[in-house]
N, C-alpha and C. Protein backbone atom coordinates (compact mmCIF):
# COMPACT_ATOMS: atom_id res chain seq x y z
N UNK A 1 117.56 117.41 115.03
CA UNK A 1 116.62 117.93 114.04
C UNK A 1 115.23 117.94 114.66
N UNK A 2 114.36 118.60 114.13
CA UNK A 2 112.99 119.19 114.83
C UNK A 2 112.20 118.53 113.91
N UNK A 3 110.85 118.17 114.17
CA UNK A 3 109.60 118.26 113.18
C UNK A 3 109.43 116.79 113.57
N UNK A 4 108.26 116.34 112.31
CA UNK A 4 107.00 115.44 112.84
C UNK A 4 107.47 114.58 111.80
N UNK A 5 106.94 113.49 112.00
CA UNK A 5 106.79 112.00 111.34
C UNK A 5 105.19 111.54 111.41
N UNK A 6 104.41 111.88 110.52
CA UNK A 6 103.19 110.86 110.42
C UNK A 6 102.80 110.05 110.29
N UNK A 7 102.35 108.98 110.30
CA UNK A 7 101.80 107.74 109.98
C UNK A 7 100.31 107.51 109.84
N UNK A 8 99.67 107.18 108.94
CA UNK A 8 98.29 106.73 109.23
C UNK A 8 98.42 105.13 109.51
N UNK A 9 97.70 104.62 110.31
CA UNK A 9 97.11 103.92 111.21
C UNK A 9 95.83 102.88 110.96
N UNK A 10 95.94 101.78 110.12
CA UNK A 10 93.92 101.08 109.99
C UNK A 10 94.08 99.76 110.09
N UNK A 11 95.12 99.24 111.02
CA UNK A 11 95.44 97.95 111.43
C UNK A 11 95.74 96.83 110.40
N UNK A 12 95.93 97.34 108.87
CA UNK A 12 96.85 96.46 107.79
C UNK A 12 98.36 96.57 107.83
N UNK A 13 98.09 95.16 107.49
CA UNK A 13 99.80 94.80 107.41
C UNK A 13 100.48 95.76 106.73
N UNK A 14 99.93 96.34 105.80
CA UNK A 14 100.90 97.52 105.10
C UNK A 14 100.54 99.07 106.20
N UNK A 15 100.17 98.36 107.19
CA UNK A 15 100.05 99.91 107.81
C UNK A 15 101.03 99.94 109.20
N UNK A 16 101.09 98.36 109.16
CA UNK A 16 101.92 98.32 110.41
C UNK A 16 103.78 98.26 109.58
N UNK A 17 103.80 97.91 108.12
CA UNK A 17 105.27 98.39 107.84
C UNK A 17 105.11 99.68 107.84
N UNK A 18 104.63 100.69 107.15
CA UNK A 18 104.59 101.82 107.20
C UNK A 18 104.91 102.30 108.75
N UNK A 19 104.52 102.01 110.03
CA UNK A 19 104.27 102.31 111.19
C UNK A 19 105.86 101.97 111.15
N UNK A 20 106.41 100.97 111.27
CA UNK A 20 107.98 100.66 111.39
C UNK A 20 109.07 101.31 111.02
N UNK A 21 107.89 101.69 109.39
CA UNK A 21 109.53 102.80 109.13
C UNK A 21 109.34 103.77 109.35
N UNK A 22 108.13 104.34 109.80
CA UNK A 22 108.18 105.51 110.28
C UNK A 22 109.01 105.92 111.39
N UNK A 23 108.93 105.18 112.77
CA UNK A 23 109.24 105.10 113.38
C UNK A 23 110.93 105.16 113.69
N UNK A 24 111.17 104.32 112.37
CA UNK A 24 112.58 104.30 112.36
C UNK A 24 113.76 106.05 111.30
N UNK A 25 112.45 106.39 110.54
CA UNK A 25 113.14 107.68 110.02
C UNK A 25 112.78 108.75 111.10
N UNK A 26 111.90 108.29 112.45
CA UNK A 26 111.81 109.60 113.37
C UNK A 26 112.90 109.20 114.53
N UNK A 27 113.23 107.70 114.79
CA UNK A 27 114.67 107.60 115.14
C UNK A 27 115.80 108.01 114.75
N UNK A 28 116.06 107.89 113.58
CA UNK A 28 116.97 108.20 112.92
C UNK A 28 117.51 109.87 112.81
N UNK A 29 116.34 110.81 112.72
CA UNK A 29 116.14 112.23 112.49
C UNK A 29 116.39 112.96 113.43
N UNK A 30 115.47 112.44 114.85
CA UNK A 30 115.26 113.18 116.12
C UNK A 30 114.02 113.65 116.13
N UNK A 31 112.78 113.11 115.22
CA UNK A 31 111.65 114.25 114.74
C UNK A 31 110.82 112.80 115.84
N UNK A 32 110.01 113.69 116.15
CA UNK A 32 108.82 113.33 116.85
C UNK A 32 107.75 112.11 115.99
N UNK A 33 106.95 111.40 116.37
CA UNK A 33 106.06 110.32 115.91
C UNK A 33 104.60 110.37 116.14
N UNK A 34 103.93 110.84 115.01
CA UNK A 34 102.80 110.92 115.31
C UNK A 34 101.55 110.06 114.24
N UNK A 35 101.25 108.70 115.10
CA UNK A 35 100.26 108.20 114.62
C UNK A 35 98.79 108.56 114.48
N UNK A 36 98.08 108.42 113.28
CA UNK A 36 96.57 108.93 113.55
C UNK A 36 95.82 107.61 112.47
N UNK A 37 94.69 107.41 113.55
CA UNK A 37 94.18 106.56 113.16
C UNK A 37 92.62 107.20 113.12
N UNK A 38 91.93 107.13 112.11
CA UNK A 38 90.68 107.77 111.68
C UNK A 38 89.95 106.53 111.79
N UNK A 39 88.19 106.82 112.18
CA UNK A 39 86.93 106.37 112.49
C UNK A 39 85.95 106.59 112.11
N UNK A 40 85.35 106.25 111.58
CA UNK A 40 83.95 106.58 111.14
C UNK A 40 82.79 106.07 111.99
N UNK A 41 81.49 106.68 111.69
CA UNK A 41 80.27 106.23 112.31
C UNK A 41 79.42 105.62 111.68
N UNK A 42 79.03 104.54 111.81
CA UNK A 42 78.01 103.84 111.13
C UNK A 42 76.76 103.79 111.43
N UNK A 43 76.21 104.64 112.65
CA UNK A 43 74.92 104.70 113.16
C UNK A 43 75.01 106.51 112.56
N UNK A 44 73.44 105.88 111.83
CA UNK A 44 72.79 107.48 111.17
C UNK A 44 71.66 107.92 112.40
N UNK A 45 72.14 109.23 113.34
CA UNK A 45 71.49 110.20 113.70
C UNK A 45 69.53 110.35 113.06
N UNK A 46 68.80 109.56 112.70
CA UNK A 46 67.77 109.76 112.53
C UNK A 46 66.53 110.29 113.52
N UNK A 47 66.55 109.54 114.63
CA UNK A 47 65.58 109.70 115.32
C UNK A 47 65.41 109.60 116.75
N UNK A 48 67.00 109.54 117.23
CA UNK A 48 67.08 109.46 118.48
C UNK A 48 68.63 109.64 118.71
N UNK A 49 69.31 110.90 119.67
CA UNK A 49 70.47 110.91 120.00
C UNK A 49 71.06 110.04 120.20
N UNK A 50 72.33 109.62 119.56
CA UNK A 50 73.33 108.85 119.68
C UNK A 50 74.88 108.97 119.98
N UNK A 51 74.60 110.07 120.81
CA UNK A 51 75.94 110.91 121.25
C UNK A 51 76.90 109.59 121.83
N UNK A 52 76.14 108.77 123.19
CA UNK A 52 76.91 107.74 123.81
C UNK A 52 77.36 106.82 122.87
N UNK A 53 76.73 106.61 121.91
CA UNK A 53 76.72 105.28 121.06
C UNK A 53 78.16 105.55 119.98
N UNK A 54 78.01 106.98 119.76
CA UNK A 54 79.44 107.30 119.14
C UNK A 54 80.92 107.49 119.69
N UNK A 55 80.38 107.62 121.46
CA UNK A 55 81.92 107.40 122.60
C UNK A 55 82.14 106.25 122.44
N UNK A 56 81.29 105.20 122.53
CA UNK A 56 81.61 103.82 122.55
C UNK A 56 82.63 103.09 121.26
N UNK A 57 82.09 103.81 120.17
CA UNK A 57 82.45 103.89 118.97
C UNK A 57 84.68 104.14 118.80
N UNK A 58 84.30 105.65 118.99
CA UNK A 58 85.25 106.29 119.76
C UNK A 58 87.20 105.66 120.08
N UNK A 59 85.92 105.08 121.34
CA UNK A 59 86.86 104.45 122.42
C UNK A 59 87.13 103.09 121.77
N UNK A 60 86.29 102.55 121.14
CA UNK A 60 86.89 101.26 120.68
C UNK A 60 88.21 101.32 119.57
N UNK A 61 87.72 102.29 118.65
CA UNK A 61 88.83 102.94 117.77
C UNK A 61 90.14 103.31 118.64
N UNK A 62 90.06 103.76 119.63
CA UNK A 62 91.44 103.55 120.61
C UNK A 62 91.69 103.02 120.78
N UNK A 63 91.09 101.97 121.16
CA UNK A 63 91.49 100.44 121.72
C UNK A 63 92.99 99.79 120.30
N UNK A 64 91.79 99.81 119.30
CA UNK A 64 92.29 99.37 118.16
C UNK A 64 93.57 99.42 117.93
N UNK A 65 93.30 101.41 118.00
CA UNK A 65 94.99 101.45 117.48
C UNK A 65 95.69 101.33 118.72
N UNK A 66 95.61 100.85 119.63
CA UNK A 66 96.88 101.33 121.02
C UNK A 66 97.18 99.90 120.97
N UNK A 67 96.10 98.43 120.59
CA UNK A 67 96.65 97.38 120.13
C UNK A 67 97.47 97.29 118.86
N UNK A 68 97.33 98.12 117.70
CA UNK A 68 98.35 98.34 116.44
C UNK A 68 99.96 98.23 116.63
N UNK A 69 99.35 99.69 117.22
CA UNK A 69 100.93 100.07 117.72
C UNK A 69 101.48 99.18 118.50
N UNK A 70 101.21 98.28 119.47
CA UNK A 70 101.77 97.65 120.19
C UNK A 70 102.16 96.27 119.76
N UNK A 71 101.51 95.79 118.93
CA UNK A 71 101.98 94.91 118.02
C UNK A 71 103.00 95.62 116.75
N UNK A 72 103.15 95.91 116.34
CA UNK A 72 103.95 96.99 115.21
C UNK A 72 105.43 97.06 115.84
N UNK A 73 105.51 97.80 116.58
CA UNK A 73 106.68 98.51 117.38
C UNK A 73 107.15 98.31 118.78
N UNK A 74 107.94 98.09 119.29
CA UNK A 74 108.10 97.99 120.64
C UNK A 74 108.57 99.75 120.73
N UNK A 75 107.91 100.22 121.88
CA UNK A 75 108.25 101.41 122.53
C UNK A 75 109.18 101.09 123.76
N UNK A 76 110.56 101.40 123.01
CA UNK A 76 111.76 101.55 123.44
C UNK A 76 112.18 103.04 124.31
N UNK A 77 111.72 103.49 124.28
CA UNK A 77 111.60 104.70 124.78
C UNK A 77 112.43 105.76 123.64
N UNK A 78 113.25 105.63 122.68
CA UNK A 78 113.99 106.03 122.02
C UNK A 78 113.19 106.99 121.10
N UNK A 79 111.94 107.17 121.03
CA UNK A 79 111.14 107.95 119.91
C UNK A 79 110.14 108.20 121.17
N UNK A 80 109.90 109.58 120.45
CA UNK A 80 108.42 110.46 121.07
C UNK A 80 107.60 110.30 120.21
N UNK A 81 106.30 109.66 121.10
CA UNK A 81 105.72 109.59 119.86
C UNK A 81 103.98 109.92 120.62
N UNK A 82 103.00 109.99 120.02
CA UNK A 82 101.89 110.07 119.94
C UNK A 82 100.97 109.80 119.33
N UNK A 83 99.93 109.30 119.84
CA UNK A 83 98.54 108.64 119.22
C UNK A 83 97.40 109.53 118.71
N UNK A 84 96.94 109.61 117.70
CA UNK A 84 96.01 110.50 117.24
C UNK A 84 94.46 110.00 117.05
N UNK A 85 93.65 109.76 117.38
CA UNK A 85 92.26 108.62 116.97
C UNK A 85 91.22 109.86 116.66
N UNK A 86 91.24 110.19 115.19
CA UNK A 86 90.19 111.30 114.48
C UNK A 86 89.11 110.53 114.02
N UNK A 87 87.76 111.28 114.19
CA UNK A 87 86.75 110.85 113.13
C UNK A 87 86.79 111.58 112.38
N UNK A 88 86.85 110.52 110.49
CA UNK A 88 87.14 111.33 109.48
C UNK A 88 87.45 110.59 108.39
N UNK A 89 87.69 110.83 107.13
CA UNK A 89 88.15 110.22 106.12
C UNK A 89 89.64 109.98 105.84
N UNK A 90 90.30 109.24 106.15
CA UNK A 90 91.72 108.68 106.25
C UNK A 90 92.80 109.90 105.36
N UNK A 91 91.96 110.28 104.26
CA UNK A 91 93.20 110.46 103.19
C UNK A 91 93.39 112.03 103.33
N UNK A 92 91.83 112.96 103.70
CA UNK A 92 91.96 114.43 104.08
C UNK A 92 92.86 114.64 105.58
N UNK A 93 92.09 113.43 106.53
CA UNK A 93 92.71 113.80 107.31
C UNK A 93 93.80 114.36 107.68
N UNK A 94 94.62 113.02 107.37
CA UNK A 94 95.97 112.80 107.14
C UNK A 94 97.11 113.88 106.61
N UNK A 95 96.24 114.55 105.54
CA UNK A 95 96.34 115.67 104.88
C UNK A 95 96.61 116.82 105.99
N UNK A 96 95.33 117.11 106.36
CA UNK A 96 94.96 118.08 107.66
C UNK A 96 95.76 118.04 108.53
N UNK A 97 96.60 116.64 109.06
CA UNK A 97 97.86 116.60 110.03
C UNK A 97 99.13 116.99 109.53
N UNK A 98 99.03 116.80 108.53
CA UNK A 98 100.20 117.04 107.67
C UNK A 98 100.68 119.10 107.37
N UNK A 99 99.54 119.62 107.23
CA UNK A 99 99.06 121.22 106.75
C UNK A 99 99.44 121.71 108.41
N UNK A 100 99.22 121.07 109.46
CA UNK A 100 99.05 121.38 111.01
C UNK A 100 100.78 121.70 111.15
N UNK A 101 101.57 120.68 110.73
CA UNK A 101 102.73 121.36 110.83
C UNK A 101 103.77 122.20 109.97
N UNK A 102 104.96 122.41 111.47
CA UNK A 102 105.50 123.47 110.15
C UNK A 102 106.89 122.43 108.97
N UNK A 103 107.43 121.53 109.89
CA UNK A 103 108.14 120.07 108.84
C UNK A 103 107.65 119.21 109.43
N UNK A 104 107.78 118.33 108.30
CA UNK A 104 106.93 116.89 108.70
C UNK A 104 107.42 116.05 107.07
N UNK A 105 107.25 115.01 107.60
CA UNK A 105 107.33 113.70 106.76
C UNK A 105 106.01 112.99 106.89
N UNK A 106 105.21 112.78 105.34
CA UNK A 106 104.01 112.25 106.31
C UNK A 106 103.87 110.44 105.30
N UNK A 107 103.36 109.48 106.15
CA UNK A 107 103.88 108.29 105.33
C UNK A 107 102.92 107.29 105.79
N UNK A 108 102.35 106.67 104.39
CA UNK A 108 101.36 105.89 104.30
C UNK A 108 101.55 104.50 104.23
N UNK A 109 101.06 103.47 104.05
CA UNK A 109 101.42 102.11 103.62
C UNK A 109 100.55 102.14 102.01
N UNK A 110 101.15 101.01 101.27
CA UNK A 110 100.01 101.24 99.98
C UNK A 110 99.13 99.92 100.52
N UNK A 111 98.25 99.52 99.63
CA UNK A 111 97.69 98.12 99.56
C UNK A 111 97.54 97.75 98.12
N UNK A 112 97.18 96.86 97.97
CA UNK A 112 97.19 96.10 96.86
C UNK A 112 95.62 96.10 96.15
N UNK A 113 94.98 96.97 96.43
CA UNK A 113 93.59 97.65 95.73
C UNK A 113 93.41 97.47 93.79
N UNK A 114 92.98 96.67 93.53
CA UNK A 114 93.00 96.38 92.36
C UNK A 114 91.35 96.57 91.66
N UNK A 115 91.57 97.21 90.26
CA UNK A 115 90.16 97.07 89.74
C UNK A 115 89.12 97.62 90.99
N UNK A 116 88.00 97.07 90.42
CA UNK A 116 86.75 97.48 91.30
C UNK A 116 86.85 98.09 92.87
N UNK A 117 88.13 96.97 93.35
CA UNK A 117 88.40 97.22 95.07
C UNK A 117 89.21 98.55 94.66
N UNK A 118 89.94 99.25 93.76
CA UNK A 118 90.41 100.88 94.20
C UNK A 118 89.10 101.73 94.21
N UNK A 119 88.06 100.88 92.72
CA UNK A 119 86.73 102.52 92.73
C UNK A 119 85.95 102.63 94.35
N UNK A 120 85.68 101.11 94.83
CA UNK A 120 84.98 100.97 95.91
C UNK A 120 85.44 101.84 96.79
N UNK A 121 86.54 101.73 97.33
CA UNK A 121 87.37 102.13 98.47
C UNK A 121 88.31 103.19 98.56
N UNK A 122 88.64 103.45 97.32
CA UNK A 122 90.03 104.21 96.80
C UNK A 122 91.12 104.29 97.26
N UNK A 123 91.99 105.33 97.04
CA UNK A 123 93.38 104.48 97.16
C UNK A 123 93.77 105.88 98.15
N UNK A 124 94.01 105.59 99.57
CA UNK A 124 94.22 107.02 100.61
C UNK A 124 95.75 107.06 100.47
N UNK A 125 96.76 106.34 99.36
CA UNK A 125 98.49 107.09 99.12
C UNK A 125 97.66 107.93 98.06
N UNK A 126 96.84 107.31 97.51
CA UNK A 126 97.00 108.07 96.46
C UNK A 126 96.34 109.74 96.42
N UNK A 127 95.44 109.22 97.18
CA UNK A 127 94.90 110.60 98.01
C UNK A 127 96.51 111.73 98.65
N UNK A 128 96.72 110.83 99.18
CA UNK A 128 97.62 111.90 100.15
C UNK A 128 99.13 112.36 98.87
N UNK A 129 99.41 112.01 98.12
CA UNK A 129 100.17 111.74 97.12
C UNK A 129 100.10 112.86 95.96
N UNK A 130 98.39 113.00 96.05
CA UNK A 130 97.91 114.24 95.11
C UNK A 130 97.71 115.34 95.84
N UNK A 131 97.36 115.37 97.06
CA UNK A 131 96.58 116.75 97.93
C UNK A 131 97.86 117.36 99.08
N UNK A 132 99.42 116.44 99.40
CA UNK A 132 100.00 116.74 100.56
C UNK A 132 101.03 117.90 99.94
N UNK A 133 101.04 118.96 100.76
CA UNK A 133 102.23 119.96 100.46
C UNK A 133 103.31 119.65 101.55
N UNK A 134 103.67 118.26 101.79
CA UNK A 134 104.72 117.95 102.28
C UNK A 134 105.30 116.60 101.65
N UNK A 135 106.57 116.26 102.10
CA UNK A 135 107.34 115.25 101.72
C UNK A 135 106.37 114.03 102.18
N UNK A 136 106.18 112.87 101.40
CA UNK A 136 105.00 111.92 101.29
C UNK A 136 106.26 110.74 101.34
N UNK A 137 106.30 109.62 101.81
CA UNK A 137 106.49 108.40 101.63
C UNK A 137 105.22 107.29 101.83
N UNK A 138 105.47 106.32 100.45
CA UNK A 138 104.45 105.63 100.74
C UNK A 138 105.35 104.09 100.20
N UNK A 139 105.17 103.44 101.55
CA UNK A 139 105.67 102.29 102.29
C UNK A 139 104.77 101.01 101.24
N UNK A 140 105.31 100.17 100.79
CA UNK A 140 104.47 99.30 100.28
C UNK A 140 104.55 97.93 100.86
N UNK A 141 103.57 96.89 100.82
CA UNK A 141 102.76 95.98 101.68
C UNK A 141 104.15 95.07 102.20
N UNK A 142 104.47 94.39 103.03
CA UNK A 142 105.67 93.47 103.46
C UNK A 142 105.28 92.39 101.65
N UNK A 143 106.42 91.99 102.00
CA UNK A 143 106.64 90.82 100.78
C UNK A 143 105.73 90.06 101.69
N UNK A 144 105.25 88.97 100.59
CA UNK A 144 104.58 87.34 101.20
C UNK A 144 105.54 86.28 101.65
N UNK A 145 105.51 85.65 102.53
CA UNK A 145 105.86 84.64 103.07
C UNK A 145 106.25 83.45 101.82
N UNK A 146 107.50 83.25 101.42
CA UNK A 146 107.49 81.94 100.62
C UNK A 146 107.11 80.68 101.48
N UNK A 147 106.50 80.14 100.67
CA UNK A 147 106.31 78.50 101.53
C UNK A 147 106.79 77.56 100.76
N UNK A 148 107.41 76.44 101.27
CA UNK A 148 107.47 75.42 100.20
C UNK A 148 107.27 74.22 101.16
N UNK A 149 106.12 73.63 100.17
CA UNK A 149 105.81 72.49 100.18
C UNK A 149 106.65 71.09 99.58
N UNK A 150 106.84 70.22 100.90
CA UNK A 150 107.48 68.98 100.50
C UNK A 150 106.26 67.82 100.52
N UNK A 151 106.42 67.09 99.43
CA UNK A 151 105.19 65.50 99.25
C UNK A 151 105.53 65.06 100.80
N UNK A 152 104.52 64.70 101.01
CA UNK A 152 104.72 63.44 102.66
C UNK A 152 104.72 62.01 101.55
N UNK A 153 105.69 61.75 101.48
CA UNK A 153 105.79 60.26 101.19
C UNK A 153 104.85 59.31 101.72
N UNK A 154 104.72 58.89 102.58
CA UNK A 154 103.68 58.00 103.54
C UNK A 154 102.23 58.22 103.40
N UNK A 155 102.12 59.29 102.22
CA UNK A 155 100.74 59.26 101.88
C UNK A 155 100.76 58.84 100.34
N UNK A 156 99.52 58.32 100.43
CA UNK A 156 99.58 57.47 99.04
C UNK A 156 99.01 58.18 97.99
N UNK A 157 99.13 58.09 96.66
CA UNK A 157 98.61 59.09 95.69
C UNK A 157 96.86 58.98 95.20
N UNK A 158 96.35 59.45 95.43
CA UNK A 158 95.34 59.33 94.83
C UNK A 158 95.12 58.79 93.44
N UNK A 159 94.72 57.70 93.25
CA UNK A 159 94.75 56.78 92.11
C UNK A 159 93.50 57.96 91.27
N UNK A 160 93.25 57.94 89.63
CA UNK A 160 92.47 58.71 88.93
C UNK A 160 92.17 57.04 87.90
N UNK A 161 91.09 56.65 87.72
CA UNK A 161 91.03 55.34 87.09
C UNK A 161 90.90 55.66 85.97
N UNK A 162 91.28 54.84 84.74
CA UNK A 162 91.79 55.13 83.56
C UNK A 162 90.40 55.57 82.96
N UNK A 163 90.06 56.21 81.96
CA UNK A 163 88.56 56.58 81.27
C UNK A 163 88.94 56.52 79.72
N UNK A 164 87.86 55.79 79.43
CA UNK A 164 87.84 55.87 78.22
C UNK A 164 87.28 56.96 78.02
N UNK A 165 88.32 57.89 76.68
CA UNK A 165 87.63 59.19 76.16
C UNK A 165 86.84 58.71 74.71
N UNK A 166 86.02 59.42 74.46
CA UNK A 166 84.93 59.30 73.13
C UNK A 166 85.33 60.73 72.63
């Protein structure tokens, strides 16, 4: 089978499951792997060119994701895949990679954006969810780690001394 597998890319844990299963429905398919990880600039152009200052920028955003991916996935050689590092807004982009081909699967991680943190930040499944004219999966965050705690016996309880209440 032919065509693309997308992934967006912003170094969260729900981006690196997303990255996994992507990976694994472009194994599975025969379709190609294409990560893109978007950048922004935080230095405003006012009063002095900052062309270098935005390579630096850039290149670190590569860095980023070529550490993602490499933590995420072992490249087995079994998937084709490719790195994308755009400056841009995560959720058009994504979009824009998605419109670029002719099939594609394109697949996000969610996060756990609640209240105030969705208006702040918003929600880029949900972006891509409303705006993609392709098949969308959106991967949600790994489960949490259960822990369980056992008492250490050998420690003594913290005594609370009796109080008289009024």
């Amino acid at each position: 089978m032919n065509g693309t597998v997308i992934v967006g890319l912003d170094g969260s844990s729900a981006a690196a499951e997303a990255l996994r299963w992507a990976r694994d429905l472009a194994r599975a398919t025969g379709r190609t792997l294409r990560v893109v990880h978007t950048w922004h600039s935080d230095l405003t152009p006012l009063y002095a060119p900052v062309g270098d200052l935005g390579l630096d920028e850039e290149r670190a955003a590569r860095v980023d994701a070529q550490e993602w991916v490499a933590a995420a996935v072992v490249d087995d050689g079994t998937v084709s895949w490719q790195l994308q590092v755009v400056q841009g807004s995560p959720g058009p982009t994504l979009v824009r990679a998605a419109a670029e081909e002719d099939d594609c699967v394109l697949v996000v991680g969610t996060h756990e954006h609640q209240g105030l943190g969705r208006v702040l930040h918003g929600s880029v499944s949900h972006y891509v969810l409303s705006h993609a004219r392709c098949p969308v999966v959106a991967v949600p965050p790994p489960a949490p780690e259960l822990v369980t705690v056992h008492a250490d016996p050998s420690v003594q309880r913290f005594g609370v001394p009796d109080v008289p209440r009024f």
